[in-house]
Protein backbone atom coordinates (compact mmCIF):
# COMPACT_ATOMS: atom_id res chain seq x y z
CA UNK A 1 47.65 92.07 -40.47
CA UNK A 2 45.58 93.29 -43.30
CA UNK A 3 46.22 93.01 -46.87
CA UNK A 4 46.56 96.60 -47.33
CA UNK A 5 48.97 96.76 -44.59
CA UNK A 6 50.78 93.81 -45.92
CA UNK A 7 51.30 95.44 -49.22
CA UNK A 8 52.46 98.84 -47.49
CA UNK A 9 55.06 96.69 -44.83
CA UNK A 10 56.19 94.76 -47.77
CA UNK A 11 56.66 97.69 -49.99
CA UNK A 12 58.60 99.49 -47.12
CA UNK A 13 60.81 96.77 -46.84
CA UNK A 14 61.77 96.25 -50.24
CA UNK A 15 62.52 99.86 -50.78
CA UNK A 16 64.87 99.44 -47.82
CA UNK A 17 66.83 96.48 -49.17
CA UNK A 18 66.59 97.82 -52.78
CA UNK A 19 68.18 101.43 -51.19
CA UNK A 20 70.91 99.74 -48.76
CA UNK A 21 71.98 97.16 -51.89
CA UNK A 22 72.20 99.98 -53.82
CA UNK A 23 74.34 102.34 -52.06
CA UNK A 24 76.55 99.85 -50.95
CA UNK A 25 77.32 97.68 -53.90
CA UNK A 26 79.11 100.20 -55.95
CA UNK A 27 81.08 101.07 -52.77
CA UNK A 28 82.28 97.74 -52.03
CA UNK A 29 85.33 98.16 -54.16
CA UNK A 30 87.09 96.06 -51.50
CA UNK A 31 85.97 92.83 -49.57
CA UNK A 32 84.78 93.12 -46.29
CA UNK A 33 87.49 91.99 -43.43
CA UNK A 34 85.57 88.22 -42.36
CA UNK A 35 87.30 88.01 -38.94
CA UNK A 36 84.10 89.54 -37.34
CA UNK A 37 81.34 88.43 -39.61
CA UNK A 38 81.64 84.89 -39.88
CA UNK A 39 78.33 83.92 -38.77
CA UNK A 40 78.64 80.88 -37.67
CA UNK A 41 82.06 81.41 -35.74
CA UNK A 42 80.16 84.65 -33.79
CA UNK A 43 76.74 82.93 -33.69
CA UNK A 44 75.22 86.09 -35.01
CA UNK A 45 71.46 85.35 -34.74
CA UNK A 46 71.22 88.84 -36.27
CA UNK A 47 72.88 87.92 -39.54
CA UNK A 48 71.27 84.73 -39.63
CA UNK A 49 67.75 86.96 -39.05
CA UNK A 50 68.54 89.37 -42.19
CA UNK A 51 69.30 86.57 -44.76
CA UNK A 52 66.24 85.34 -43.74
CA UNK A 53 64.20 88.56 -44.44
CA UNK A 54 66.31 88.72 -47.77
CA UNK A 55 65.59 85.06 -49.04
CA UNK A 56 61.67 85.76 -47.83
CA UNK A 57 61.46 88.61 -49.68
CA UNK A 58 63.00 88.02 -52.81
CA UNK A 59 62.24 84.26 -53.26
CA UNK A 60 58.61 85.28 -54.82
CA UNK A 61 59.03 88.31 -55.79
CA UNK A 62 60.41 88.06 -59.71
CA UNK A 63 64.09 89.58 -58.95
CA UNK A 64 66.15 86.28 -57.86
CA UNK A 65 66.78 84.92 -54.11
CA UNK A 66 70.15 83.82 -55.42
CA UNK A 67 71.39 86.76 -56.55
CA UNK A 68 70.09 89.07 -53.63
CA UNK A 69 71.61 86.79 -50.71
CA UNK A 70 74.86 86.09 -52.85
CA UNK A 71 75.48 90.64 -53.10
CA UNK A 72 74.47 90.52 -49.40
CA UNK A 73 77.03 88.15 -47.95
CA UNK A 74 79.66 89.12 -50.03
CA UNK A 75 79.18 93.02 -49.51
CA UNK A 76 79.37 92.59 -45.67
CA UNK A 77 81.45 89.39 -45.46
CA UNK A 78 79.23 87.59 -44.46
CA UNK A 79 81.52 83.85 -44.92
CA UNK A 80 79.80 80.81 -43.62
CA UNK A 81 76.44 81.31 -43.67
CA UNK A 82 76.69 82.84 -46.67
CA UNK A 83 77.80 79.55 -48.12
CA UNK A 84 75.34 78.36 -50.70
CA UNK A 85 74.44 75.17 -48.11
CA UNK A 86 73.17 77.54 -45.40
CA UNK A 87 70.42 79.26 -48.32
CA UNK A 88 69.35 76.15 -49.29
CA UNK A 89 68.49 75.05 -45.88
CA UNK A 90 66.64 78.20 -44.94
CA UNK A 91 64.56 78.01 -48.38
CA UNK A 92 62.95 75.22 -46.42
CA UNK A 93 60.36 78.56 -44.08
CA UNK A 94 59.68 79.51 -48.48
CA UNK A 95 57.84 76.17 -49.29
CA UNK A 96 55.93 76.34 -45.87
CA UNK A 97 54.78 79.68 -46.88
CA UNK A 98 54.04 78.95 -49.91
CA UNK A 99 52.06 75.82 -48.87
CA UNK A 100 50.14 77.67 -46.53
CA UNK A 101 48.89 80.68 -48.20
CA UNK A 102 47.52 78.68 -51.32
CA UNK A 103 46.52 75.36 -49.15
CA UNK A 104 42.91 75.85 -50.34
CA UNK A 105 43.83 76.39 -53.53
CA UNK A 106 46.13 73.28 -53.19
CA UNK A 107 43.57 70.73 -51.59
CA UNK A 108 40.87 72.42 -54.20
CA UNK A 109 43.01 71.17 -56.93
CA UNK A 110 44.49 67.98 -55.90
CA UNK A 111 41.08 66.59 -54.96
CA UNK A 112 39.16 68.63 -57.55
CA UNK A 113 41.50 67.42 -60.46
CA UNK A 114 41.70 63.54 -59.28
CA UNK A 115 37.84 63.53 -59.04
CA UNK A 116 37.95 64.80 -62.58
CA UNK A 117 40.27 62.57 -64.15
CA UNK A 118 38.36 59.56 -62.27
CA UNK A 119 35.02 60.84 -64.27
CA UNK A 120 37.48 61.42 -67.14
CA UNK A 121 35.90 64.97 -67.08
CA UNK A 122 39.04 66.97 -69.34
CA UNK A 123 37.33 70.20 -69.22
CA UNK A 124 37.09 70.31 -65.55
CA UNK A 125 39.22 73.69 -64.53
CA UNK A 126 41.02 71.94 -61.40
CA UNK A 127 41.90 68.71 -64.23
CA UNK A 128 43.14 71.12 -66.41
CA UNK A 129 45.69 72.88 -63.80
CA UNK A 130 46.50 69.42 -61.75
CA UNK A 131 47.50 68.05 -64.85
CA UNK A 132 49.08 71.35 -66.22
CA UNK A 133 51.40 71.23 -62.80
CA UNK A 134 52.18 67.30 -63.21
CA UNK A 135 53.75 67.88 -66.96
CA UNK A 136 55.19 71.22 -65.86
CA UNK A 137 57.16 69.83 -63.02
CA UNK A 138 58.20 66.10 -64.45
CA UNK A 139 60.55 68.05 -67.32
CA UNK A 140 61.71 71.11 -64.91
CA UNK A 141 62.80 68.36 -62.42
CA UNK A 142 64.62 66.52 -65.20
CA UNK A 143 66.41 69.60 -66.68
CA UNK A 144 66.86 71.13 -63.08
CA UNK A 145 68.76 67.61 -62.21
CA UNK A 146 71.03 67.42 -65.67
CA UNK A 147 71.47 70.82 -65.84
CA UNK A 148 72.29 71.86 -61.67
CA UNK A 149 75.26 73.90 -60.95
CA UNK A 150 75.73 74.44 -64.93
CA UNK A 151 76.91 77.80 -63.91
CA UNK A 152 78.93 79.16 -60.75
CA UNK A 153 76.63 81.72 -58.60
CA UNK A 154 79.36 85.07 -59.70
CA UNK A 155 78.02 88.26 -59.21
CA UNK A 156 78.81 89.02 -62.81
CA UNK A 157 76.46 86.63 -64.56
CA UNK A 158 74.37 87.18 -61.60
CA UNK A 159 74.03 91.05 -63.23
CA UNK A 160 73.94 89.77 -66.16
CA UNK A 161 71.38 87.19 -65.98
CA UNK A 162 68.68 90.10 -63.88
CA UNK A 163 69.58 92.33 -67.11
CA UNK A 164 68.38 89.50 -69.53
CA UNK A 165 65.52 88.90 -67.08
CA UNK A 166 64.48 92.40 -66.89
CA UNK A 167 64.38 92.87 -70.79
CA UNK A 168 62.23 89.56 -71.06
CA UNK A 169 59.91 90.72 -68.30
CA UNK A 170 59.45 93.96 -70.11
CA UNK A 171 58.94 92.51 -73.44
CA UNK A 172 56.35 90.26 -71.76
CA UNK A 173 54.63 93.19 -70.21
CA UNK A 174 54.82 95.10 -73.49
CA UNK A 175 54.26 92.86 -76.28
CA UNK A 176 51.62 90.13 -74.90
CA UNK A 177 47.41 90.61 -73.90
CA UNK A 178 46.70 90.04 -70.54
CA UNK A 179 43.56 88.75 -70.86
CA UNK A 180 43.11 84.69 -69.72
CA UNK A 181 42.33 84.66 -66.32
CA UNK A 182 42.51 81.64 -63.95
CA UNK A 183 39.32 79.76 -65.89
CA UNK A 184 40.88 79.92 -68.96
CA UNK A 185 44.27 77.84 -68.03
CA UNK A 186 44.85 75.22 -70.49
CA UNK A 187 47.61 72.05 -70.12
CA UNK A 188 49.78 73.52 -71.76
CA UNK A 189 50.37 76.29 -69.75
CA UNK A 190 51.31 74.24 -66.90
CA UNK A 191 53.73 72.89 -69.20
CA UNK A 192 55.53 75.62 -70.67
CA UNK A 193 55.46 77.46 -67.24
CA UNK A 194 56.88 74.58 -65.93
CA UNK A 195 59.59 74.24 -68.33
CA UNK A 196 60.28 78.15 -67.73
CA UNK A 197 61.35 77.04 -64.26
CA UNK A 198 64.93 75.56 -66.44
CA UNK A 199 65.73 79.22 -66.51
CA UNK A 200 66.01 79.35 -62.86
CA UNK A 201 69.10 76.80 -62.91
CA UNK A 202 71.24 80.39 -64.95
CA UNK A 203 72.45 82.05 -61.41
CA UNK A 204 70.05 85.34 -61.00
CA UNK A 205 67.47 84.52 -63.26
CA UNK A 206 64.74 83.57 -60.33
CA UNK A 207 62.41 80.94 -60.62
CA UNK A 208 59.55 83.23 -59.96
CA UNK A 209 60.34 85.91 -62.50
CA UNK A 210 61.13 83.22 -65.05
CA UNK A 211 58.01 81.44 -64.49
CA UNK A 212 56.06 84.49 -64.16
CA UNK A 213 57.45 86.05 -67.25
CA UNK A 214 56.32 82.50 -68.92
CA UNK A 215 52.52 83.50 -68.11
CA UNK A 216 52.64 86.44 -69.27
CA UNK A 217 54.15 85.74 -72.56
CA UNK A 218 51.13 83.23 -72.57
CA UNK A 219 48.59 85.86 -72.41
CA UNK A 220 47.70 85.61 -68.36
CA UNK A 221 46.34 88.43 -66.38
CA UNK A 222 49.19 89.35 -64.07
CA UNK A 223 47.77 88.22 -60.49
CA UNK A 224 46.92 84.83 -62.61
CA UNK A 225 50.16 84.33 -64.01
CA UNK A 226 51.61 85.07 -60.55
CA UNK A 227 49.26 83.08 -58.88
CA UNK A 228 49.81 79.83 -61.37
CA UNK A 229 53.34 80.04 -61.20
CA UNK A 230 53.31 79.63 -57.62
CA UNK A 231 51.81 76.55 -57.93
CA UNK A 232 53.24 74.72 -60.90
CA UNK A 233 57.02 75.99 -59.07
CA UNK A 234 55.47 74.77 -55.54
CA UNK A 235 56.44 70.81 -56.31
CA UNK A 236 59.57 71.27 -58.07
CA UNK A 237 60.70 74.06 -55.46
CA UNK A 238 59.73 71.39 -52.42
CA UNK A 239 60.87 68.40 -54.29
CA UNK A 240 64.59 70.65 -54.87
CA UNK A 241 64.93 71.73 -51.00
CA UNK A 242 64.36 68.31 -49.59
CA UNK A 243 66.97 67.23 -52.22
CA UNK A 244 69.13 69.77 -51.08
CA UNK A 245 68.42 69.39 -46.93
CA UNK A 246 69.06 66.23 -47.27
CA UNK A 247 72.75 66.31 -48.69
CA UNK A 248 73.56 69.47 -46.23
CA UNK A 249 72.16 67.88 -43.33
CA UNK A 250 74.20 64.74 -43.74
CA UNK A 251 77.45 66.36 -44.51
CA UNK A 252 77.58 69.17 -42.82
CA UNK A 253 76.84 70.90 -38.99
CA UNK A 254 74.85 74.03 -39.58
CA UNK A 255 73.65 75.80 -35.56
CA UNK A 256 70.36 74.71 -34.94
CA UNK A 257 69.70 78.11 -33.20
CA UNK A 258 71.05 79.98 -36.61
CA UNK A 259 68.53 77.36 -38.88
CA UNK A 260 65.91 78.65 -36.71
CA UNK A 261 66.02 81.90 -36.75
CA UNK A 262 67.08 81.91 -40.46
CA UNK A 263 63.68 79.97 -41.27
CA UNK A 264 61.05 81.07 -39.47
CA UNK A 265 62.32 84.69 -40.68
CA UNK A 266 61.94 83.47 -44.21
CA UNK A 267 58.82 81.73 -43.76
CA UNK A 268 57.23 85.13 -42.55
CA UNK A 269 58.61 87.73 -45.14
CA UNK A 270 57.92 84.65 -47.65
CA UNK A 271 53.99 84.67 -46.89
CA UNK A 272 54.13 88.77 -46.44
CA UNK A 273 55.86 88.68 -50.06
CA UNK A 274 53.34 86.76 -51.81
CA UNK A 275 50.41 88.74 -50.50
CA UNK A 276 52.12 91.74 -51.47
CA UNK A 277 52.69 90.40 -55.57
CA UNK A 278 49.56 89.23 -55.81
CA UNK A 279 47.68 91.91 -53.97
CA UNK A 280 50.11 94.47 -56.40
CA UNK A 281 49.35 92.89 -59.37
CA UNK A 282 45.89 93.41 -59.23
CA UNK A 283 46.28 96.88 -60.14
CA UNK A 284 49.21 97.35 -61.37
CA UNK A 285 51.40 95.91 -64.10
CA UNK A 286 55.28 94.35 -63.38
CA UNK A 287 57.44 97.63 -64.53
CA UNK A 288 58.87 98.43 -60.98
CA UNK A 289 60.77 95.10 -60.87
CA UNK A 290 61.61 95.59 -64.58
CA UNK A 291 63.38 98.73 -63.87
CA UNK A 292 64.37 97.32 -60.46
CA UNK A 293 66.15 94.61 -61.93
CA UNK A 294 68.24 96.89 -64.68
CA UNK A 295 69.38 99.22 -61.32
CA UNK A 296 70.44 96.28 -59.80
CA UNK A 297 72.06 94.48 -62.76
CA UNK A 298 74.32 97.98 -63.29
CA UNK A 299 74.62 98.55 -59.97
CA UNK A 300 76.74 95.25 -59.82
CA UNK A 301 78.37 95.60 -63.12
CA UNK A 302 79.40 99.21 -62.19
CA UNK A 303 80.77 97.75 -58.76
CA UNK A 304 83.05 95.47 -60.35
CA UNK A 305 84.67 97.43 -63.03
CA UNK A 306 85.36 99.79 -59.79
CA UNK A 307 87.02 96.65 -58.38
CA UNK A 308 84.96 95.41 -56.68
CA UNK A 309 86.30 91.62 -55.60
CA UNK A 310 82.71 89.59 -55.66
């Protein structure tokens, strides 16, 4: 598949979950009966197949994995797998994704920046960003620790928190120059995009579009503040869903068949996502997930003055 067609697939298929979340939301004034879409009970490979296309798509992207599988499951009824445990595990087809897609950029920097720091070389580019990740992801793994579960996952701060999100992405977009590009990255943008990544642990906010935001504020192009804050979240988003497989897996019995089916689907829209953003924001600038993000917010806030039972 091409990167052209990438970006048009991807495109296509966030329009369609944008449009079906958004007609449905504000109709869900009631909760959906759960004695035929308990996933696990029915072994509904389909379910288990969408929430994987839902976390793949939206775990990159800058409008919150949390918040878009959390509206899902509770607008269709969706009860055991969509129990926080069963997105956690399937997170796990994200980091492979992720891993793939920037391996040369990985094993470029890794080797690149321990050579340099060897020949104590601290204007070497690849020292510069190794490093930058290191104290980036040592404080975000500290705060993401103290600070996990500091707030349930409802849908209302979930609306609330993509409202706040969208108003700091647009003052970001607004307000900063866009002008460093990848050889201009200094350490301390690895550290302050890392310590954006705190903002992920406020249900909605996403990790991407807070870390994102972060570069932007810093004065990144947009494809290199994308680009950078998929690798200084890479080690602190691996380092989290081991944590978290680890604890599921030894407490509880997800299907093997649903895991499956729920990660390799989120491993592909994952990749598919990420050339999509990047490919995007070379051209273009990050006002359709501003504006995406406000719809979605109101959509949910509108739903639940309605009565909608989230």
């Amino acid at each position: 598949m091409t990167m052209r067609s990438k970006t048009k697939f991807s495109l296509i298929i966030l329009g369609a979950i944008a449009a079906g979340l958004m007609a449905v939301i504000p109709a869900a004034a009631t909760p959906t009966a759960t004695g035929t879409a308990a996933i696990v009970a029915d072994g509904n490979i389909i379910q288990a197949l969408i929430l994987g296309v839902v976390q793949g798509i939206t775990e990159f992207l800058p409008i919150s994995s949390t918040a878009h599988l959390l509206v899902t499951t509770k607008v269709f009824g969706w009860q055991q797998l969509g129990q926080k445990d069963y997105a956690d595990a399937i997170q796990f087809g994200s980091v492979v994704a992720v891993l793939i897609y920037f391996w040369k950029d990985i094993s470029s920097v890794v080797s690149g920046g321990i050579s340099g720091l060897l020949r104590k070389d601290w204007q070497d580019i690849n020292v510069k960003i190794f490093t930058g990740i290191i104290v980036g992801t040592l404080p975000a793994l500290i705060l993401g620790f103290l600070g996990k579960d500091i707030l349930p996952d409802s849908a209302q701060i979930i609306a609330i928190m993509s409202i706040v999100m969208a108003t700091l992405l647009l003052a970001a977009e607004r307000f900063s120059k866009h002008k460093r590009g990848f050889e201009g990255l200094e350490i301390k943008d690895g550290l302050l995009v890392g310590l954006a990544q705190a903002i992920a642990l406020l249900p909605g906010a996403s990790r991407s579009g807070s870390t994102l935001t972060a570069g932007l504020f810093l004065g990144l192009e947009r494809e290199t503040a994308a680009r950078f804050s998929f690798l200084v979240g890479l080690p602190t988003l691996a380092i989290a869903t081991l944590y978290k497989s680890l604890i599921i897996f030894q407490g509880n019995e997800l299907p093997i068949p649903l895991l499956a089916v729920g990660i390799v689907s989120t491993f592909i829209f994952s990749y598919i996502s990420i050339a999509f953003l990047l490919n995007y924001l070379k051209t273009k600038n990050t006002m359709i997930f501003v504006w995406y993000r406000y719809a979605f917010g109101a959509s949910i806030l509108i739903a639940l003055a309605a009565g909608w039972k989230a």
